[in-house]
Protein backbone atom coordinates (compact mmCIF):
# COMPACT_ATOMS: atom_id res chain seq x y z
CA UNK A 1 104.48 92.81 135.28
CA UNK A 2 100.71 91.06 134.97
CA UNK A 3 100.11 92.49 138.76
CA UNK A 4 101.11 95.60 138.07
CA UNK A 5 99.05 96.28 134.85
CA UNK A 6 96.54 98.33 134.55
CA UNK A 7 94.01 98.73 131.92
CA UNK A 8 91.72 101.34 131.16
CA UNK A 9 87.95 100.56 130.28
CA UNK A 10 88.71 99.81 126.12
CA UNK A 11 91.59 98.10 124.65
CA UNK A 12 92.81 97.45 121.11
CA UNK A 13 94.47 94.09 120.54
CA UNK A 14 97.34 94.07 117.34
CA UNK A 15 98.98 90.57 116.87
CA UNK A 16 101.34 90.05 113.74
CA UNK A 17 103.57 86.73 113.56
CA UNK A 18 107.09 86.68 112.22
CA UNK A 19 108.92 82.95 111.34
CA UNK A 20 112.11 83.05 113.92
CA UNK A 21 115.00 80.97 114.41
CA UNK A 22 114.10 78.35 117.18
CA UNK A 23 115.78 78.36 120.49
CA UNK A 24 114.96 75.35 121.20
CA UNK A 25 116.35 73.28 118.33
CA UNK A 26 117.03 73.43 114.86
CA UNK A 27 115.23 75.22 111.72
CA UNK A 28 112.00 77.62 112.42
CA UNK A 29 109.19 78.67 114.82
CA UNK A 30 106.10 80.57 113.84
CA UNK A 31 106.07 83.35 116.91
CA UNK A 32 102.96 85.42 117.08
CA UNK A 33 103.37 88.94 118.94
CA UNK A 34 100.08 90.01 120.77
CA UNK A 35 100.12 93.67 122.64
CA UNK A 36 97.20 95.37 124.27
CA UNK A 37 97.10 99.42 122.83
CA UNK A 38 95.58 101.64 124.92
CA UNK A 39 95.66 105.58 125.09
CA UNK A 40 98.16 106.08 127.69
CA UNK A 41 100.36 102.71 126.92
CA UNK A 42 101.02 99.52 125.09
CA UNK A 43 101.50 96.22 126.96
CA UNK A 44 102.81 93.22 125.05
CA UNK A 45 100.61 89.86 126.32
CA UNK A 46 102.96 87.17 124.56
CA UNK A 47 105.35 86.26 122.32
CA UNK A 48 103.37 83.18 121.27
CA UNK A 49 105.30 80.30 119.70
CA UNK A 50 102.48 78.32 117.28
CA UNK A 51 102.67 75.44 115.68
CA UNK A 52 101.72 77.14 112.56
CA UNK A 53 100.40 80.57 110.80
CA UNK A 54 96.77 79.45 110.03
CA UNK A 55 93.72 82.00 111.21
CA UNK A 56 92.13 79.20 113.71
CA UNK A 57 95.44 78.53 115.35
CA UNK A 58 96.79 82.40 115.86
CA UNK A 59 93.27 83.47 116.91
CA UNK A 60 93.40 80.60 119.65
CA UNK A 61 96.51 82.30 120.82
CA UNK A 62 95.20 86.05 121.08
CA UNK A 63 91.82 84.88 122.77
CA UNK A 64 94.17 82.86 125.43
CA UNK A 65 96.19 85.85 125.94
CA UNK A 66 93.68 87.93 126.82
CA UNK A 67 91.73 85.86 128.51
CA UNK A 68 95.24 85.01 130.78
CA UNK A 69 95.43 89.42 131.55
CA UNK A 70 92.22 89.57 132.01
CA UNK A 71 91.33 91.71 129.24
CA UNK A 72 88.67 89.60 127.24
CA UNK A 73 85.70 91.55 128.37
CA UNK A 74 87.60 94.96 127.40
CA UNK A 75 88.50 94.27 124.07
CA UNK A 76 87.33 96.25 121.30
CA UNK A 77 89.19 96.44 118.00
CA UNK A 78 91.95 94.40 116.42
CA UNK A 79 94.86 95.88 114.46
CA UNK A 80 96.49 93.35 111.77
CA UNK A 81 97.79 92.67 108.33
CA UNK A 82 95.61 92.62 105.58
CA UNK A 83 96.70 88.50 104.43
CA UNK A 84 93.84 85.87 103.98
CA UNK A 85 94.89 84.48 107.23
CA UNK A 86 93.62 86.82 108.99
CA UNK A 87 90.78 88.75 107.00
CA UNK A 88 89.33 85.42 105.40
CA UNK A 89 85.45 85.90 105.93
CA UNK A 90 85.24 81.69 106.96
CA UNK A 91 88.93 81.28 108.37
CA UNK A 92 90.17 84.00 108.82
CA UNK A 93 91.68 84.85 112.27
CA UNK A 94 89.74 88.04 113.07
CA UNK A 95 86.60 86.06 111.86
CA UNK A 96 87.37 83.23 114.31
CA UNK A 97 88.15 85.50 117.01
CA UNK A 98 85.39 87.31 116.89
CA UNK A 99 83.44 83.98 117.60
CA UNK A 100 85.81 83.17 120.41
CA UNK A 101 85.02 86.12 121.72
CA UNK A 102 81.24 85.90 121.13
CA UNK A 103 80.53 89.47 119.62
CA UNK A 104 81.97 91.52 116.89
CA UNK A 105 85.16 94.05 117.36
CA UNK A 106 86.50 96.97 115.25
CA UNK A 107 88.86 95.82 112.56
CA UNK A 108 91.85 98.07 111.95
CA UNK A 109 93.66 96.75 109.11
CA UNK A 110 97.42 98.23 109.20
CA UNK A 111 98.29 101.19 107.23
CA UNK A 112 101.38 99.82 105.65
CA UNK A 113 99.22 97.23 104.11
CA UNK A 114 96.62 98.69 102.92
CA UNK A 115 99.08 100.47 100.97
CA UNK A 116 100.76 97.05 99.82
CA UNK A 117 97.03 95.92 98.17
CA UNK A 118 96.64 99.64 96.34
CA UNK A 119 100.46 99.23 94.91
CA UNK A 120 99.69 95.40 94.08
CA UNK A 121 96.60 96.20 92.42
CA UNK A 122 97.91 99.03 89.88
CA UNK A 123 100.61 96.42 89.25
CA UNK A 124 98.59 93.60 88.20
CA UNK A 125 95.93 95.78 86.55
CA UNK A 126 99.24 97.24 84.52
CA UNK A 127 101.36 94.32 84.00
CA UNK A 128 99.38 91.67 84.83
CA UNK A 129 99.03 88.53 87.54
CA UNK A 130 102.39 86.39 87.91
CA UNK A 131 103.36 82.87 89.63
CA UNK A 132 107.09 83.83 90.07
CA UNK A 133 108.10 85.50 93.64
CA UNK A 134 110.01 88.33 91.76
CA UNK A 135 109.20 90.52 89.48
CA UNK A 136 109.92 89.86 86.15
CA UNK A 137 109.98 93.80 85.19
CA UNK A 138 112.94 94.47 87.50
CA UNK A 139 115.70 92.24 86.47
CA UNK A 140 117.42 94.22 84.19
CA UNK A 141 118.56 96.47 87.07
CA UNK A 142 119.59 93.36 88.92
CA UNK A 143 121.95 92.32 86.79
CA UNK A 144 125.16 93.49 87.18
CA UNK A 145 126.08 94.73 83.77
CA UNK A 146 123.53 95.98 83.07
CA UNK A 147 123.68 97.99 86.22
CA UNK A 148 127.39 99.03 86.27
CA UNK A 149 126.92 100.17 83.07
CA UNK A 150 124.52 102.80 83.81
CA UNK A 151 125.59 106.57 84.50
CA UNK A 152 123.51 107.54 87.94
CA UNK A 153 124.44 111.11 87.46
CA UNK A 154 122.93 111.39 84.62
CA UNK A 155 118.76 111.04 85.43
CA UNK A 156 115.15 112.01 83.87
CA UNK A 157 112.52 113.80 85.36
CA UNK A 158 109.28 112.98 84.67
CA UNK A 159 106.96 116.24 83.82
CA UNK A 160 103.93 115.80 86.27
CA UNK A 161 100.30 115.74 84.85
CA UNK A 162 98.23 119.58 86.14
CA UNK A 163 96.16 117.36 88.49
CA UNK A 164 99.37 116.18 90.45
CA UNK A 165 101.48 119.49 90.34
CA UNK A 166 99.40 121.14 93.21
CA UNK A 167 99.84 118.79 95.69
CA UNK A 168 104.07 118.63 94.98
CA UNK A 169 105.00 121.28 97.81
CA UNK A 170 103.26 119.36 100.95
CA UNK A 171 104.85 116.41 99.73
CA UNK A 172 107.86 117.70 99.56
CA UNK A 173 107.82 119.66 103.12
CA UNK A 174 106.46 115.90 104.03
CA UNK A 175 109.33 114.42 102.83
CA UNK A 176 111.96 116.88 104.76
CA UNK A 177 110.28 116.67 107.65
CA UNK A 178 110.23 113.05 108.01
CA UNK A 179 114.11 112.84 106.69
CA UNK A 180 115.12 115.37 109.57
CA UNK A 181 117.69 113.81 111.84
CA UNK A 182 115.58 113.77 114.78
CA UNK A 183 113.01 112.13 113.11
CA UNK A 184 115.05 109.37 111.84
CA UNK A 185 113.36 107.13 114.51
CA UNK A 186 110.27 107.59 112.56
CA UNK A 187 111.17 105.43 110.00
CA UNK A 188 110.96 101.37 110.72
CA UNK A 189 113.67 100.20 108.49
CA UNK A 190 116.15 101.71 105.89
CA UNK A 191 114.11 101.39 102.74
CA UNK A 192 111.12 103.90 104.31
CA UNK A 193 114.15 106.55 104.18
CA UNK A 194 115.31 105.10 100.36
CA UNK A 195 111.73 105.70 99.13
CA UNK A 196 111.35 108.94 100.96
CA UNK A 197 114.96 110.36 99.54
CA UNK A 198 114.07 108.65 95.93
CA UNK A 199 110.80 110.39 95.72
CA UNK A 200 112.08 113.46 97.06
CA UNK A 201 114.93 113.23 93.77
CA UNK A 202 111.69 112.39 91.68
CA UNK A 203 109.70 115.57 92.45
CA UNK A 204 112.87 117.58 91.67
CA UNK A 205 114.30 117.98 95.21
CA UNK A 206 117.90 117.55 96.17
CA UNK A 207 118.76 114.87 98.82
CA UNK A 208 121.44 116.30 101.43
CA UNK A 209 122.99 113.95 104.55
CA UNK A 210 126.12 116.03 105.38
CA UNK A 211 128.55 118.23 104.08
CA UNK A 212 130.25 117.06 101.00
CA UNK A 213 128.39 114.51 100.57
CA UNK A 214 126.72 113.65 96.58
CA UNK A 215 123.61 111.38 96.79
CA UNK A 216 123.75 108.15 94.71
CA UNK A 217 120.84 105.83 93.78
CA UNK A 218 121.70 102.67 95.58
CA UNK A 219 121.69 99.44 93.95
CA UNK A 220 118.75 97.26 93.95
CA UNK A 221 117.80 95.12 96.32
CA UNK A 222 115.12 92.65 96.79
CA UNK A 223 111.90 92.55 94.93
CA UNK A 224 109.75 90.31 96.23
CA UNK A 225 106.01 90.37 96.19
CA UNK A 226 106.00 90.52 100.50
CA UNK A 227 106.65 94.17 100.14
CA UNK A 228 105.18 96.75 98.59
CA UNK A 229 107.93 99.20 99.66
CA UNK A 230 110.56 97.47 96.66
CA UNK A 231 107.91 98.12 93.84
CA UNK A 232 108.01 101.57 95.13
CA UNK A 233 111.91 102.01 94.74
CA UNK A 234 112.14 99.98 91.97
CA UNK A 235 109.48 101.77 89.87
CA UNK A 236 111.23 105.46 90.83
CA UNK A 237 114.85 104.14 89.93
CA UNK A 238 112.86 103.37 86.57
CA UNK A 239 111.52 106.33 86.15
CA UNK A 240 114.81 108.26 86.90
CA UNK A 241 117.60 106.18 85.14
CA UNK A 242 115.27 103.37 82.81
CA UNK A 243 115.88 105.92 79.75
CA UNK A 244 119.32 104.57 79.52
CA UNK A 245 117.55 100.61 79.08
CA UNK A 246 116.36 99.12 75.96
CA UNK A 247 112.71 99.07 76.51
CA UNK A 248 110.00 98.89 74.02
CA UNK A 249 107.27 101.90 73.92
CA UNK A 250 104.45 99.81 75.36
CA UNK A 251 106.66 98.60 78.35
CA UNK A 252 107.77 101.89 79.17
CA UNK A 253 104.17 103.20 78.77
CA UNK A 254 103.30 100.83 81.29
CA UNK A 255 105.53 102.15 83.89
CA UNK A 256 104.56 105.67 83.57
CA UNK A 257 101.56 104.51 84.55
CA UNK A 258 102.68 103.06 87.69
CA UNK A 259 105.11 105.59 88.65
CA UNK A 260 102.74 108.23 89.10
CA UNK A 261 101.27 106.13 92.08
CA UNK A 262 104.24 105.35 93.64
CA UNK A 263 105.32 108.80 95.13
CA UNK A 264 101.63 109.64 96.33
């Protein structure tokens, strides 16, 4: 497969590492994946097992996997997630590759994350900062009683501020576009299509699988802090079915705030 690549003049390098069960032996590895982009094709370099997640050690690994394809010299932008690891100005792992490289490179923080910091910053502006890895302001739908005591037929619909109503029919022709069966491979994992049908309910849509079938808000899932996509669903299942909670003014106050972001 090395032989037989071929690169064009430019390359982008994206590398994003994933704890995995070890093959090897008991408990867990730190595996970095490293693939070369390029216009025509993407080429994955390695599936680097690390001894841990720090900047210094994961940069070591992308500036030894290009220099093994040969591709050091054609490198010319990174792709990566926005955590300190990698975007910390002294040890960071873009910083440090950089200076393995000897010259500076285009950073292309990913999408999804950038995304994660603008959610995670209306949340702790709103609500504040928290030590805990869940969210305090979504366990009343997690618990069970609580939850099977709710009617999910019977839901609110917010009324949109003027500055937001404009922009509700491109989002929606968004939406059905993206939940169109033959785009189903668009979406990376089963809560992108959640949020999309969610949001789609929100804007005062109607979700539709197949025949005879009646959508149903799921029941929550996980809310940790490692994804921005659960604040999302969580904050539209509160906007749609939290006037059947007990909440006090200023705490539901607070989530109208947020859930005016969340959709857009």
């Amino acid at each position: 497969i090395k032989g037989d690549f071929e690169c064009a003049d430019i390359c982008q390098i994206n590398f994003d590492a994933k704890l995995l069960p070890n093959l090897g032996g008991f408990g867990s590895v730190n595996r970095l994946a490293i693939v070369a982009v390029q216009e025509d094709c993407n080429q994955i370099l390695a599936i680097a097992k690390t001894e841990n997640g720090t900047g210094e050690v994961e940069a070591r690994a992308v500036a030894g996997a290009l220099e093994e394809w040969d591709l050091t010299n054609k490198v010319v932008a990174s792709g990566f997630d926005t955590t300190s690891s990698n975007t910390g100005v002294h040890k960071g792992g873009c910083t440090i590759l950089q200076q393995l490289l000897e010259r500076q490179i285009l950073w292309l923080p990913c999408r999804h994350h950038i995304l994660e910091l603008l959610l995670r910053g209306a949340f702790h502006e709103v609500f504040g900062g928290t030590k805990s890895p869940n969210v305090a302001l979504f366990k009343v739908l997690k618990d069970p009683p609580t939850w099977n005591s709710l009617d999910l037929t019977n839901l609110h619909f917010p009324t949109l501020p003027p500055s937001l109503r404009s922009s509700v029919p491109d989002l929606q022709s968004f939406i059905d576009h993206r939940l169109l069966p033959e785009n189903e491979h668009l979406l990376p994992r089963g809560d992108y299509k959640e949020f999309l049908e969610l949001t789609k309910l929100y804007l005062g849509g109607t979700v539709e699988r197949k025949k005879r079938w009646t959508f149903k808000i799921s029941r929550p899932g996980a809310d940790h802090h490692a994804r921005w996509m659960s604040k999302a669903i969580y904050i539209l299942k509160l906007a749609l079915i939290g006037h059947q909670l007990n909440q006090s003014k200023l705490s539901w106050q607070k989530k109208e705030k947020v859930r005016l972001l969340a959709p857009w």
